[in-house]
Protein backbone atom coordinates (compact mmCIF):
# COMPACT_ATOMS: atom_id res chain seq x y z
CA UNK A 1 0.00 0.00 0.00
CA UNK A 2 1.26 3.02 -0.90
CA UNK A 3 0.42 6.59 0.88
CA UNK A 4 0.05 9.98 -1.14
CA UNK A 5 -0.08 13.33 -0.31
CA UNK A 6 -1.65 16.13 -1.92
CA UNK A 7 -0.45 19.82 -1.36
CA UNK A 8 -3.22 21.14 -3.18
CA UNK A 9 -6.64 20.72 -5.01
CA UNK A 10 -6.42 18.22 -7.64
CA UNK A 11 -9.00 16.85 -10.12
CA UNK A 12 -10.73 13.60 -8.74
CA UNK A 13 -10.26 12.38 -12.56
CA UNK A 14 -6.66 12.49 -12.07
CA UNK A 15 -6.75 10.98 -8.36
CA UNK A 16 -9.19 8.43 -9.38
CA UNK A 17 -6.23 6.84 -11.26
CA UNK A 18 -4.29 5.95 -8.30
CA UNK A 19 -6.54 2.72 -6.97
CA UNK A 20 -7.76 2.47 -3.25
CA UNK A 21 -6.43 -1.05 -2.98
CA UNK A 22 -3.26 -0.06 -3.02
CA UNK A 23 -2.88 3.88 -2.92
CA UNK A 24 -4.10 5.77 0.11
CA UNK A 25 -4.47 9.63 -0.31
CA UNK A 26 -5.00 12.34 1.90
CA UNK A 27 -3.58 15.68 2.47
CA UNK A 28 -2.34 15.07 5.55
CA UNK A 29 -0.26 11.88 5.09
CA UNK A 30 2.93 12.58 7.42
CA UNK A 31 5.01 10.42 5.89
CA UNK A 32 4.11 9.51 2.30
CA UNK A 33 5.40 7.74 -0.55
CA UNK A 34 4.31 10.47 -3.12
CA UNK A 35 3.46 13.48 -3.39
CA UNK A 36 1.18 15.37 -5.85
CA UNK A 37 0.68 19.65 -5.99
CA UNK A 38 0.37 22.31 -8.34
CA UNK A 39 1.65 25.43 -6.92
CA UNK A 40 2.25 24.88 -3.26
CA UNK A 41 5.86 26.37 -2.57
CA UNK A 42 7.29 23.41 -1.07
CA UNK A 43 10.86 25.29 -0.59
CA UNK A 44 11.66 25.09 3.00
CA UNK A 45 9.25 22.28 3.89
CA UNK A 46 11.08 19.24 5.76
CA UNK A 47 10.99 15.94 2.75
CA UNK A 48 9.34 13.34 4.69
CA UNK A 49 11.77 10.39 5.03
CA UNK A 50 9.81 7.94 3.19
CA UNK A 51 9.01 10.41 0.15
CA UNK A 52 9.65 8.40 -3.19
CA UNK A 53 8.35 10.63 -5.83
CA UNK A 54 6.41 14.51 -6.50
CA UNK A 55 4.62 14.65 -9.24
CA UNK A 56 3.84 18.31 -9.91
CA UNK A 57 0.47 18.53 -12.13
CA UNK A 58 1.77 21.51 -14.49
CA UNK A 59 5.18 22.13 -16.24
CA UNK A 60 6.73 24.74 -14.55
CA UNK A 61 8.90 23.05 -11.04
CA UNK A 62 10.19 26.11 -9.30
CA UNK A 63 8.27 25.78 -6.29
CA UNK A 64 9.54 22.29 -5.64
CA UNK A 65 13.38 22.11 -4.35
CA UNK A 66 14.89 19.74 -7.01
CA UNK A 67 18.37 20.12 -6.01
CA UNK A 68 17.37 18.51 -2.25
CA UNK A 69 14.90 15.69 -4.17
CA UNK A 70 17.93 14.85 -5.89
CA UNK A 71 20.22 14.40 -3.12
CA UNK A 72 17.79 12.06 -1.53
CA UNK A 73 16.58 10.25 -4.51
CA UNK A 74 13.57 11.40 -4.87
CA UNK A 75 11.92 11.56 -7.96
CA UNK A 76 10.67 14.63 -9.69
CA UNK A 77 8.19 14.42 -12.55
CA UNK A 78 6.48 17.33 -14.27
CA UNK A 79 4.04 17.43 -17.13
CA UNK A 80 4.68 18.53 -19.67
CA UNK A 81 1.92 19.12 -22.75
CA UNK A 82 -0.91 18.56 -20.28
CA UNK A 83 -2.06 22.26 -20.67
CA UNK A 84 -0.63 23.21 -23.85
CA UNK A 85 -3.70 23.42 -25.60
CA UNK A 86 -5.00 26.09 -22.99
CA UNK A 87 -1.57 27.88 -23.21
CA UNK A 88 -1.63 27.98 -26.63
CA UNK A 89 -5.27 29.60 -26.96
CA UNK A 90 -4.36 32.66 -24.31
CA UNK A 91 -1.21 33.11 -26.76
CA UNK A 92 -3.51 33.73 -29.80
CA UNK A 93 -5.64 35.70 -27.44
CA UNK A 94 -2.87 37.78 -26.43
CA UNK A 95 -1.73 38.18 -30.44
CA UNK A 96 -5.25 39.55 -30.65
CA UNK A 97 -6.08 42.07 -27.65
CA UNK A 98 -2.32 43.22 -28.41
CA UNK A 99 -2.64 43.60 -32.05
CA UNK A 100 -6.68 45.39 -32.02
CA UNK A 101 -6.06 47.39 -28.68
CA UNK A 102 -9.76 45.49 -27.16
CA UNK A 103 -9.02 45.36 -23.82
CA UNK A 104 -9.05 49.45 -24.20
CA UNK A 105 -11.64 49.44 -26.03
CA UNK A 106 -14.09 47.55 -24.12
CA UNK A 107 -12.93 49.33 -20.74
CA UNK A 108 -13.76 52.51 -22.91
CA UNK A 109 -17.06 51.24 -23.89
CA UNK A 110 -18.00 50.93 -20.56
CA UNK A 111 -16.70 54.42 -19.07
CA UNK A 112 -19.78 55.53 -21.52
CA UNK A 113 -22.49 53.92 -19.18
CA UNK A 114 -24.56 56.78 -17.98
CA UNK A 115 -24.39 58.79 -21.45
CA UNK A 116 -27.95 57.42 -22.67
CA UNK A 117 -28.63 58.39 -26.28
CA UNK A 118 -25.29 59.76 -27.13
CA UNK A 119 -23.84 56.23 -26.89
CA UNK A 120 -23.93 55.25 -30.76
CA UNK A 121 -22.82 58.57 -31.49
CA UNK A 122 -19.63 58.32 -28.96
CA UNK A 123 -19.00 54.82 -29.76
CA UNK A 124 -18.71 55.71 -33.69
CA UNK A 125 -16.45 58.92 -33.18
CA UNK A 126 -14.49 57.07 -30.51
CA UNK A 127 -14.02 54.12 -32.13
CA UNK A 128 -10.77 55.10 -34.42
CA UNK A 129 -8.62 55.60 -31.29
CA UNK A 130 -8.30 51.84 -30.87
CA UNK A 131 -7.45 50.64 -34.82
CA UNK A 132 -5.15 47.88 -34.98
CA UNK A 133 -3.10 45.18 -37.60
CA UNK A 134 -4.73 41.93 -38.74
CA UNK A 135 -2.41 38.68 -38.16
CA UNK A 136 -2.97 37.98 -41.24
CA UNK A 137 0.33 37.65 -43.31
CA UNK A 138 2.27 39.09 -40.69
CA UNK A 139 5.72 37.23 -38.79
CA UNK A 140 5.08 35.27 -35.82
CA UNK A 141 8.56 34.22 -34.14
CA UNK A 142 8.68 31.25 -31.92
CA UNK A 143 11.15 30.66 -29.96
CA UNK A 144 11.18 27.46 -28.08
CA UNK A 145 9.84 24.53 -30.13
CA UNK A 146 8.38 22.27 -27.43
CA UNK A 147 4.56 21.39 -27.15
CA UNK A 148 3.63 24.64 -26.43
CA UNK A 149 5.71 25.85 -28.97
CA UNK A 150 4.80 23.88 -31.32
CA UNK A 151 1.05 24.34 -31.23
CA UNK A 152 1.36 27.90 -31.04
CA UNK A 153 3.55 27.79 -34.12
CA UNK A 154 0.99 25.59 -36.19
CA UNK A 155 -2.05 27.59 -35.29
CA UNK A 156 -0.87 30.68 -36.69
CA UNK A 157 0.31 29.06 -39.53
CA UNK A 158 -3.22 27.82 -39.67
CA UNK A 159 -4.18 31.59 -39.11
CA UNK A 160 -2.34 32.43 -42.19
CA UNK A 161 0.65 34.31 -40.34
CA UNK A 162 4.63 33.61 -41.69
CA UNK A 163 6.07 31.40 -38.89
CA UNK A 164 9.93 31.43 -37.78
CA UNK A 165 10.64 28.38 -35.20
CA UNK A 166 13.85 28.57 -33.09
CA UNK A 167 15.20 25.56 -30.79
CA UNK A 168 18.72 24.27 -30.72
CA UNK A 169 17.13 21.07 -28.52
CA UNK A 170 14.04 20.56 -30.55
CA UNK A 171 12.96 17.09 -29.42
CA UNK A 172 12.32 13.97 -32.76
CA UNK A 173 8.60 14.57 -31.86
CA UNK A 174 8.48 18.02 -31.45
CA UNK A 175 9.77 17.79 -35.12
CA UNK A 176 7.26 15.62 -36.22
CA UNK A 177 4.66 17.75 -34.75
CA UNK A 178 5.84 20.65 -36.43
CA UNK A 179 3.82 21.69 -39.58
CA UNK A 180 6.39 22.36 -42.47
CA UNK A 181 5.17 25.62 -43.63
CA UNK A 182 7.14 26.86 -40.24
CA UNK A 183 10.71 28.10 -41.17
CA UNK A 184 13.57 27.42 -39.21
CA UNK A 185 15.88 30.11 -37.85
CA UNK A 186 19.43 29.23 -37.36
CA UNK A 187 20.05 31.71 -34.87
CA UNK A 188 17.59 33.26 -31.85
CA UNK A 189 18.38 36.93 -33.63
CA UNK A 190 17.67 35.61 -37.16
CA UNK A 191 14.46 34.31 -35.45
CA UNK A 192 13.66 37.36 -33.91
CA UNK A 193 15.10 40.67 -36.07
CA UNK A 194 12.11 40.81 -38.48
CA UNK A 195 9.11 39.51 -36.70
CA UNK A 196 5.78 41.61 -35.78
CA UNK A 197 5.22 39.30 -32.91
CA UNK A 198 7.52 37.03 -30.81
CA UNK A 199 6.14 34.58 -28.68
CA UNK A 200 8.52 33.01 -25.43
CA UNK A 201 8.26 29.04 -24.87
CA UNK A 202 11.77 28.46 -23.55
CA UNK A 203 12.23 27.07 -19.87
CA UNK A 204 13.91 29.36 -17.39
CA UNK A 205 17.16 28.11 -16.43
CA UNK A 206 20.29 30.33 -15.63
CA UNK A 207 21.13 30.37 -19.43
CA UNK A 208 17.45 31.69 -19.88
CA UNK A 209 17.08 34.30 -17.47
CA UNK A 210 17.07 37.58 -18.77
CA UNK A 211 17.59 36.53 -22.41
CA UNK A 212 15.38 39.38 -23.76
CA UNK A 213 17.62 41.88 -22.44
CA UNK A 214 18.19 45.50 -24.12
CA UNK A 215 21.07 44.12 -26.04
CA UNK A 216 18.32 41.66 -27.48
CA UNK A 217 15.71 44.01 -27.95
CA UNK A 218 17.90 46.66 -29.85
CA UNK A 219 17.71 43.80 -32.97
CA UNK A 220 14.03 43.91 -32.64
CA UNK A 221 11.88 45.11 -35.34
CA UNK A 222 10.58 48.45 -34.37
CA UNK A 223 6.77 48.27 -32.96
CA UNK A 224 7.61 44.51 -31.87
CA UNK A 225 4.93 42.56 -30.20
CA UNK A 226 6.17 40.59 -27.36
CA UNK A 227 4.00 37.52 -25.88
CA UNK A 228 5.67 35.96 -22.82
CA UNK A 229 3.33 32.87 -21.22
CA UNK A 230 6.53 30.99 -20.38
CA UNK A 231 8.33 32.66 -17.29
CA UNK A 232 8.26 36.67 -16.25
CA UNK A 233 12.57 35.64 -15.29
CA UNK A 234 13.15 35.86 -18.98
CA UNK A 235 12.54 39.52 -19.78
CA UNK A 236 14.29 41.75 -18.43
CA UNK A 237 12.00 43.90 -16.83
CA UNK A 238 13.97 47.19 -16.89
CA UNK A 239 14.97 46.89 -20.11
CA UNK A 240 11.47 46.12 -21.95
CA UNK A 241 10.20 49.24 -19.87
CA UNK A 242 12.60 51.11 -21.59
CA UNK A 243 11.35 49.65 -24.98
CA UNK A 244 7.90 50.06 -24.43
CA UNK A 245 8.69 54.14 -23.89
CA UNK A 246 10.75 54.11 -26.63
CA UNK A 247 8.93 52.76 -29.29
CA UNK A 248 10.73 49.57 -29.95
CA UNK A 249 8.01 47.78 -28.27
CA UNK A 250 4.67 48.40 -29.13
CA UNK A 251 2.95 45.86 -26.15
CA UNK A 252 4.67 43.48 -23.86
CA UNK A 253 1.50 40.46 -23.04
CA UNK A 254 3.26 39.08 -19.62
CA UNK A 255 0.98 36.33 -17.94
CA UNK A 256 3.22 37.05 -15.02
CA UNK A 257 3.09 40.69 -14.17
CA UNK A 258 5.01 41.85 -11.46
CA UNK A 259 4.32 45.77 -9.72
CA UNK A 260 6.77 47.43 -11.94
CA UNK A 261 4.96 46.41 -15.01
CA UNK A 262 1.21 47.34 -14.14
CA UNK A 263 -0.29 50.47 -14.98
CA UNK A 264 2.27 50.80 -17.73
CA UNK A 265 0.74 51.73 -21.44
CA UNK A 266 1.69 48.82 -23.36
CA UNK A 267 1.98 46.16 -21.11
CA UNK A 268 -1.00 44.22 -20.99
CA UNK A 269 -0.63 42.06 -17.74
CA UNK A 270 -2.63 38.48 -17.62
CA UNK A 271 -3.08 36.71 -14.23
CA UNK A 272 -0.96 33.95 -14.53
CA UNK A 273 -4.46 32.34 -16.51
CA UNK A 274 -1.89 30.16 -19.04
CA UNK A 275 -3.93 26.81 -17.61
CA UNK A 276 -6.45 27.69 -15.67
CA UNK A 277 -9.27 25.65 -17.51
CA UNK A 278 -10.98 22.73 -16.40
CA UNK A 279 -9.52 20.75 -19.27
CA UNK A 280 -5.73 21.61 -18.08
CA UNK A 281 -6.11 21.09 -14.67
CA UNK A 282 -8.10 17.45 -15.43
CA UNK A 283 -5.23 16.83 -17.84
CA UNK A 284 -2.48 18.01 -15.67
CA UNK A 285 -3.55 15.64 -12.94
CA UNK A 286 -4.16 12.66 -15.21
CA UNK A 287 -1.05 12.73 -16.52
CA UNK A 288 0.76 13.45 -12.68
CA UNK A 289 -1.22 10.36 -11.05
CA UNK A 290 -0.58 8.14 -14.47
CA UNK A 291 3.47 8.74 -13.64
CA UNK A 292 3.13 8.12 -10.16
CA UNK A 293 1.72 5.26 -10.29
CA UNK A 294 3.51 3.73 -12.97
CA UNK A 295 7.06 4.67 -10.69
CA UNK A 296 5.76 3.78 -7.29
CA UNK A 297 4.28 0.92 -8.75
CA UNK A 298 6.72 -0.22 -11.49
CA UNK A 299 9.86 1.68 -11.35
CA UNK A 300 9.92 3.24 -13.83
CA UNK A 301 10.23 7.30 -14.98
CA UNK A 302 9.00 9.31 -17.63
CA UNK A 303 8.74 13.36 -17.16
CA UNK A 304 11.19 13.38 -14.67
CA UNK A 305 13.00 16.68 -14.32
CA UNK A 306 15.89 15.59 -12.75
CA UNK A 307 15.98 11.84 -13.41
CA UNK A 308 16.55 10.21 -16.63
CA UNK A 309 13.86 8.67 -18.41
CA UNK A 310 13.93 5.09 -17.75
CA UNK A 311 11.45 2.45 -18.76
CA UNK A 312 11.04 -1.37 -19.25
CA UNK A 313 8.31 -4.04 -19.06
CA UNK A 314 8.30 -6.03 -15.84
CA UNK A 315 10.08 -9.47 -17.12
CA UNK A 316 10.31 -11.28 -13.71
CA UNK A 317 8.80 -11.16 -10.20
CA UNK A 318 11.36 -8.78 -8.71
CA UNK A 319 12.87 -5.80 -9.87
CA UNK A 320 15.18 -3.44 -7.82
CA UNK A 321 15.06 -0.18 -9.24
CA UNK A 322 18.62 2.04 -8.14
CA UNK A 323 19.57 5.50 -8.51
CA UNK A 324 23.46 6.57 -7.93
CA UNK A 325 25.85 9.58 -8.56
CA UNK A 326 26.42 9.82 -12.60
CA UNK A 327 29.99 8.11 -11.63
CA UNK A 328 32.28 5.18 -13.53
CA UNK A 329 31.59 1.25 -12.85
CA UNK A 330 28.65 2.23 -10.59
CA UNK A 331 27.17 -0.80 -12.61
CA UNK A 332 29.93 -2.70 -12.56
CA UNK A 333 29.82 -2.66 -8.80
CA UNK A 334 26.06 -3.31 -8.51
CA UNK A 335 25.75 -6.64 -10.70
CA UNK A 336 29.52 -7.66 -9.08
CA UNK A 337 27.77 -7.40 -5.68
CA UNK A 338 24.32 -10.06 -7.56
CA UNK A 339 26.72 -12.17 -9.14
CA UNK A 340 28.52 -12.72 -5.51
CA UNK A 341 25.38 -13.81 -3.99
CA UNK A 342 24.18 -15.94 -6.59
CA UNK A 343 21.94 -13.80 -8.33
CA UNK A 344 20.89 -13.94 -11.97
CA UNK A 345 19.90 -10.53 -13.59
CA UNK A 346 17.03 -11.56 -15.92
CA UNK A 347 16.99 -7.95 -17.72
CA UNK A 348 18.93 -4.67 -16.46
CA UNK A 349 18.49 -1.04 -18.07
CA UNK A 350 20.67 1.83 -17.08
CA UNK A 351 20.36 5.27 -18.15
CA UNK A 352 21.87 8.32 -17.02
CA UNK A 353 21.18 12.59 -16.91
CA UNK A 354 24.07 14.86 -15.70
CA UNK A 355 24.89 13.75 -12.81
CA UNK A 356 22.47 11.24 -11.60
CA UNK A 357 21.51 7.71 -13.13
CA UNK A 358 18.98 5.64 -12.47
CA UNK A 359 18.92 1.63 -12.89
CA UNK A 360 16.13 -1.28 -13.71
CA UNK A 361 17.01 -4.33 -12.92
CA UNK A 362 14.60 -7.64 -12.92
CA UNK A 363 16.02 -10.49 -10.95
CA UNK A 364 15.29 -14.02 -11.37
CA UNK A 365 14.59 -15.63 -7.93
CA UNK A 366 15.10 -13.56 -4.58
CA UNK A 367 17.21 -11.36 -2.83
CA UNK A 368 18.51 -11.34 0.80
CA UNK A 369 18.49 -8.32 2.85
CA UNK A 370 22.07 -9.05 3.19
CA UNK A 371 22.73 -8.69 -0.73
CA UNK A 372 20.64 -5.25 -0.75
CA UNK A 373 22.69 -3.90 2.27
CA UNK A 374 25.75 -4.36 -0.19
CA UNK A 375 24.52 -2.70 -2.93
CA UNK A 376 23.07 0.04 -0.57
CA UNK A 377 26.88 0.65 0.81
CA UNK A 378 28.34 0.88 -2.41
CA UNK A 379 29.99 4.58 -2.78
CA UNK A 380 27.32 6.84 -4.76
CA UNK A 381 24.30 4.81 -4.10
CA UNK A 382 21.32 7.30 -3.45
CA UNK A 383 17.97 5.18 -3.20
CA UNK A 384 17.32 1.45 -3.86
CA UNK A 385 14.02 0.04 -3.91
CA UNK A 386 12.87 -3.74 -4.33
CA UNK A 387 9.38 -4.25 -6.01
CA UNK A 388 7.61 -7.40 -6.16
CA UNK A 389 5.28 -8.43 -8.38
């Protein structure tokens, strides 16, 4: 029986996955096997000694303290794609209200409550102050080609905009995803210098943070529209403030505005809304429970953000699943350690991601709790767990 913990609301069609005959959930499990959130800023919260997995139901993971998962051996999974669909309709949305000036226009509209018949007339001489572009035919760049990306990219194509992808790390089915009237940039400023609109779907990382910075900017097309529904960290706010006033950049869509950038003209600041639909959510926590369960129950990973990606189909009635320091003949030392006591590896699958690496291995026959203590002292060892089918 395993124990989860949730650390916030998540969709029953998501927790429904995880059955009651073996998986017991409640949010205040002291000491559980998994854990499943959304936004709950679990930096500075103690990791319960017998936590296994978190399984964050949403892509982003900077409210969950990788770096101390990691050091314990505790898996981290994310999910990606879940809400892409919902990202990628507040994107066009934000293409729109930034392009046709609406949002103005309908707070206008209603500042004429009160004005009884001279409405139509004030509406008709009013309206000109809030003309903007069609889409149509103009250049979309994307930078960031993952399934956000991606779908962004193809619905404007489908919109009948030009489309200019950049992503040095485009995944093989990202690529296949990708429709081929988008264009591929060699270069983020080749991507960038002649577009009407960028949009941001790059993850924030240190090599990410700030990387629309004035420097960037100043190869902008004049009157640049800039959507950012990936991280506020990667604009430099200063910097696009400074654009906005000076014309480079006609409207900076943020979906997470900080103080300095409200109340600005040309920022149009979106609360954080990227997946807040029902369909997200229910997706996002579908897609959490479906890797939980398949690690806690299984062993094995997919979506980790700080394990490898590690799969195979359960060949025997054991399988000890390992994870160790990213260091030479940790493998070597492990099946050295079986073949001592006798025991026959059936199927083993090792795979590795900086630093950490992360072992399958099916066993035919048993295992003593003296052979596991030798693998578990074995220099680099993080976590081992024995699962029996």
């Amino acid at each position: 029986m395993f124990t989860i913990k949730t650390l916030n609301e998540i969709s029953s069609q998501g927790l429904s996955l995880l059955p009651r005959d073996r998986f017991t959930i409640s949010k205040d499990e002291e000491n559980p096997d998994g854990i499943i959130l959304r936004s709950f800023k679990m930096h500075g919260m103690d990791l319960p000694p017998g936590l296994k997995a978190v399984a964050r139901a949403g892509a982003g993971t900077n409210n969950i303290p990788i770096d101390a998962c990691s050091q314990k051996g505790i898996v981290v999974f994310n999910t990606p794609g879940a809400n892409a669909n919902s990202v990628k309709e507040l994107v066009l949305t934000g293409m729109f209200i930034s392009s046709r000036k609406i949002t103005e226009s309908i707070a206008w509209s209603q500042g004429l409550k009160g004005k009884g018949s001279e409405v139509p007339k004030l509406v008709e001489s009013g309206k000109s102050n809030f003309a903007g572009p069609e889409i149509l035919g103009k250049k979309l760049a994307v930078v960031g080609l993952g399934a956000i990306g991606v779908m962004v990219a193809n619905a404007a194509v489908a919109l009948g905009m030009e489309v200019l992808g950049y992503d040095p790390y485009i995944s093989v089915e990202s690529a296949w995803g990708l429709s081929r009237a988008v264009q591929r940039a060699g270069s983020l400023e080749g991507c960038i210098g002649d577009a009407d609109f960028i949009s941001l779907h790059v993850p924030l990382l240190d090599s990410t943070t700030e990387m629309v910075n004035a420097s960037l900017l100043a190869k902008m097309r004049p009157g640049v529209r800039i959507l950012n529904f990936a991280r506020g960290e990667l604009v430099d706010t200063p910097a696009i403030l400074a654009a906005l006033q000076g014309g480079r950049v006609s409207a900076y869509v943020i979906d997470f505005p900080t103080d300095e950038l409200l109340g600005v003209d040309g920022v149009i600041p979106i609360p954080h809304l990227g997946a807040s639909t029902p369909e997200a959510e229910e997706n996002c926590a579908i897609m959490a429970a479906n890797q939980l369960r398949n690690y806690l129950d299984l062993g094995n990973i997919k979506n980790s953000v700080n394990f490898p990606d590690c799969e195979m189909d359960f060949t025997t009635g054991l399988r000890l699943t390992i994870s160790n320091r990213n260091i030479p003949n940790m493998v070597g030392q492990i099946t050295t350690v079986l073949a001592q006591e006798n025991i026959n590896i059936a199927d083993l699958l090792n795979r590795h991601r900086g630093d950490l690496a992360y072992n399958i291995i099916d066993l035919d026959g048993d295992i003593s709790e003296v052979a596991l203590d030798k693998v578990r002292s074995i220099e680099g060892i993080i976590g081992l767990r024995v699962i029996r089918r």
